[in-house]
Structures are given as C-alpha cells and as structure tokens.
PDB file of N, CA and C in Angstrom:
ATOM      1  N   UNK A   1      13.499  -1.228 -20.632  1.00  0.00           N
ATOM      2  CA  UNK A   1      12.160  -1.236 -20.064  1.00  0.00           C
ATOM      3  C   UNK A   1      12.271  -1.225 -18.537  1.00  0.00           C
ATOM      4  N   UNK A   2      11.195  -0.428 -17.773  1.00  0.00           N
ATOM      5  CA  UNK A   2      11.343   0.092 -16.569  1.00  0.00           C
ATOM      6  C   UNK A   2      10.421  -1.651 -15.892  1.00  0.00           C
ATOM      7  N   UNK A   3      11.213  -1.524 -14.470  1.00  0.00           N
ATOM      8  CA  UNK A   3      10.369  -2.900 -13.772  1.00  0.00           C
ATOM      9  C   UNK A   3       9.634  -2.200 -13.239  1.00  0.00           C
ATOM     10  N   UNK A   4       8.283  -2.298 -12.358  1.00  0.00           N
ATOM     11  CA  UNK A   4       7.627  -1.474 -11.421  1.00  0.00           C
ATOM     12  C   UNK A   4       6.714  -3.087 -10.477  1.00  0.00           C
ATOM     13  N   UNK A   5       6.371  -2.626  -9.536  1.00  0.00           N
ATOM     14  CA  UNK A   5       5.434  -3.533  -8.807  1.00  0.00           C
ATOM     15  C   UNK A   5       3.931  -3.232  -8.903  1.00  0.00           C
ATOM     16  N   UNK A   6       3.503  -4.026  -9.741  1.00  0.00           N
ATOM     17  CA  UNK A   6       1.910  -3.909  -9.454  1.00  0.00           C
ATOM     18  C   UNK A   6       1.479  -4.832  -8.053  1.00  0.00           C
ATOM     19  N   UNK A   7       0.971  -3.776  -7.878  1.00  0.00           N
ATOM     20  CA  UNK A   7      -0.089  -3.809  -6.063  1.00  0.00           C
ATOM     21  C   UNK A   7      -1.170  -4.522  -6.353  1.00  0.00           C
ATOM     22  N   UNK A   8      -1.646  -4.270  -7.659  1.00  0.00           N
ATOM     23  CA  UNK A   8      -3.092  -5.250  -7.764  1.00  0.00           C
ATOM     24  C   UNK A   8      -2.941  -6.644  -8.260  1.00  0.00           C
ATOM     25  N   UNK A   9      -1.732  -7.481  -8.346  1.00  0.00           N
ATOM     26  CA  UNK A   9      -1.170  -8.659  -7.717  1.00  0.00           C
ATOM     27  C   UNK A   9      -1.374  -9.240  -6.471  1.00  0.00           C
ATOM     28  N   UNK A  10      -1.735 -10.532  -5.861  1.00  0.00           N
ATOM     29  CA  UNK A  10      -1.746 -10.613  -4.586  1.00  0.00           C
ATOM     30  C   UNK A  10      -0.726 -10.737  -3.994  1.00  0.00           C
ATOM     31  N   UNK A  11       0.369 -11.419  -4.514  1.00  0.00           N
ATOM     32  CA  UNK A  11       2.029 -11.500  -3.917  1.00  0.00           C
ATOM     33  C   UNK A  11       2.211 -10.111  -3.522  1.00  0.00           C
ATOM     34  N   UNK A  12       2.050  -8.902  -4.860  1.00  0.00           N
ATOM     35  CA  UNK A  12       2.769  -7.799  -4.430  1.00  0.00           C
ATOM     36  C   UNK A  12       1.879  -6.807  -3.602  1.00  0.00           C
ATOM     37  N   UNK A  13       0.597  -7.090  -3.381  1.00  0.00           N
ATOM     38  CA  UNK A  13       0.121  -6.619  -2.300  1.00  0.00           C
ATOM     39  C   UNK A  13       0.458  -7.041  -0.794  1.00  0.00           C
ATOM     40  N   UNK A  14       0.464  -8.003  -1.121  1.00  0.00           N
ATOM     41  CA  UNK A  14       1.241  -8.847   0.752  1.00  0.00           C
ATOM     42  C   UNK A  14       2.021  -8.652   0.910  1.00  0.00           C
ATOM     43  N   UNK A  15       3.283  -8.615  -0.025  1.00  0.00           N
ATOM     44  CA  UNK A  15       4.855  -7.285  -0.139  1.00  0.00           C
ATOM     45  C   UNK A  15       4.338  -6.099   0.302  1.00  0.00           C
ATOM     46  N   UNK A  16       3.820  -5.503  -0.195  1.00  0.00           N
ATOM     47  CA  UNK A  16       3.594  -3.735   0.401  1.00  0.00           C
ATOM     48  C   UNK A  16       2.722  -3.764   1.149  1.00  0.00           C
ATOM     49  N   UNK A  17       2.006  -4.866   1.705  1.00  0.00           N
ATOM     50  CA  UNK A  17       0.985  -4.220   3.075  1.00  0.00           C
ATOM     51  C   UNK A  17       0.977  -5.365   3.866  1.00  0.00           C
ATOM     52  N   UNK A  18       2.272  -6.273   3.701  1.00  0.00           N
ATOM     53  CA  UNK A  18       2.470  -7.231   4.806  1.00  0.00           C
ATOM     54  C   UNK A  18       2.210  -6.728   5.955  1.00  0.00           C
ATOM     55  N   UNK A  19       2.930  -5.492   6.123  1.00  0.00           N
ATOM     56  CA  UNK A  19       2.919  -4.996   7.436  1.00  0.00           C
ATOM     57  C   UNK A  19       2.336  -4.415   8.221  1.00  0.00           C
ATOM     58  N   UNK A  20       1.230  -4.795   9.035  1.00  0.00           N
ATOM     59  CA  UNK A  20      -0.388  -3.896   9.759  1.00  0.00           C
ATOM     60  C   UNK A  20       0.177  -2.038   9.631  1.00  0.00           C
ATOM     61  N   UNK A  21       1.517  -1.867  10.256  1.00  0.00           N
ATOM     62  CA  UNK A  21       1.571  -0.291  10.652  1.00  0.00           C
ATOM     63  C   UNK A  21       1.612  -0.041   9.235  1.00  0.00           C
ATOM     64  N   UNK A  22       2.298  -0.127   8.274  1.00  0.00           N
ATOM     65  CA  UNK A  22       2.392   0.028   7.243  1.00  0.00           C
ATOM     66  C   UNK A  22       1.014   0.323   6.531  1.00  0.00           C
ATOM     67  N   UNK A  23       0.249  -0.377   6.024  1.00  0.00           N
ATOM     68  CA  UNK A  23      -1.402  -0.550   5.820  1.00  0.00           C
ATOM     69  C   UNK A  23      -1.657   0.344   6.649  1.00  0.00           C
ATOM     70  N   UNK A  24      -2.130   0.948   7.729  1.00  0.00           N
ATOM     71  CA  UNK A  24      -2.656   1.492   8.546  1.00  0.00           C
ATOM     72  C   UNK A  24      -1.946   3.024   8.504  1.00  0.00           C
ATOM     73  N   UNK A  25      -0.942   3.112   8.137  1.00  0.00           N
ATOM     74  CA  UNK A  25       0.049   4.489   7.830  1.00  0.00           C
ATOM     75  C   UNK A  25      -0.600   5.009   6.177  1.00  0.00           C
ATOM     76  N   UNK A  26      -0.398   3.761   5.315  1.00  0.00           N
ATOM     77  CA  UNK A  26      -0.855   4.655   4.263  1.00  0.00           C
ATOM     78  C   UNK A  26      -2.599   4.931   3.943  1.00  0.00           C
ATOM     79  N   UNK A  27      -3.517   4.264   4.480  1.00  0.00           N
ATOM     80  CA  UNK A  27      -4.654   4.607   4.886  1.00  0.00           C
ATOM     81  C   UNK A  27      -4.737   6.056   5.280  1.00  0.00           C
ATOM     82  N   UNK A  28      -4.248   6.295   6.284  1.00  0.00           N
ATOM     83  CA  UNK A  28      -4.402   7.349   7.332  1.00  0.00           C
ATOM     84  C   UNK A  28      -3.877   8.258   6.460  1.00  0.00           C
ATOM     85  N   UNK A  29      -2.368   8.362   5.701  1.00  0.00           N
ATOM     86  CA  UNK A  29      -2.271   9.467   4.883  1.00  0.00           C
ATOM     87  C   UNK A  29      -2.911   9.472   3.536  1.00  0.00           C
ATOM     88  N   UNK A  30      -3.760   8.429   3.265  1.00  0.00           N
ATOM     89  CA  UNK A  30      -5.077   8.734   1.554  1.00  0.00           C
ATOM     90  C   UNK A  30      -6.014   9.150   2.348  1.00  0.00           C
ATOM     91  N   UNK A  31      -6.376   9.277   3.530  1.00  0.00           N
ATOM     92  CA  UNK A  31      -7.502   9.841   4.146  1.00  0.00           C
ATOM     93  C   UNK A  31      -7.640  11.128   4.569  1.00  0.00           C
ATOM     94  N   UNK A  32      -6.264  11.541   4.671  1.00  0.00           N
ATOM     95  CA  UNK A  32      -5.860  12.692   5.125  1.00  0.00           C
ATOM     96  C   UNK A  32      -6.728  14.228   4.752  1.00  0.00           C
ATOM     97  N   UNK A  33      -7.039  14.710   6.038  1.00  0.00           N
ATOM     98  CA  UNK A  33      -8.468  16.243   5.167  1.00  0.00           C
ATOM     99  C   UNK A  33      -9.486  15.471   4.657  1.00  0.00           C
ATOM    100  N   UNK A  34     -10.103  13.922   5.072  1.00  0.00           N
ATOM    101  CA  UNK A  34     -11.522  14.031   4.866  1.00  0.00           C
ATOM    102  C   UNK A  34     -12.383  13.889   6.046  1.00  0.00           C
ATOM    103  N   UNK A  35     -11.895  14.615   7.428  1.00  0.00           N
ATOM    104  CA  UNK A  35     -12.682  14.634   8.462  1.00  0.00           C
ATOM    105  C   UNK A  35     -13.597  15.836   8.396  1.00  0.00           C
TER     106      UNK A  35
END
C-alpha cells in the first residue's frame, strides 16, 4: 500500500505551506491564465 500526504489534514497542510513563498508560488501557478 502506497503512503501519500493528505493536505486536507492540518499538520500536513502546515508541512506543505509552512512556507509563505511556497503558498504564494503555488497560488500564482493554480491561477495561472485567469487574468
């Protein structure tokens, strides 16, 4: 059986978007072409 990280956890959200640039990088590329 495969491990994976669920994001919709709060631990493993503060793992993957501890980091402001980080958060702010993947924003900017899910937003990407809706100006």
């Amino acid at each position: 059986m495969e491990k994976y990280v669920n994001i919709m956890l709060d631990k493993a959200f503060k793992t993957v978007f501890g980091e402001k640039q980080v958060a702010i990088d993947f924003i900017n590329a899910t937003l990407e072409g809706e100006r």
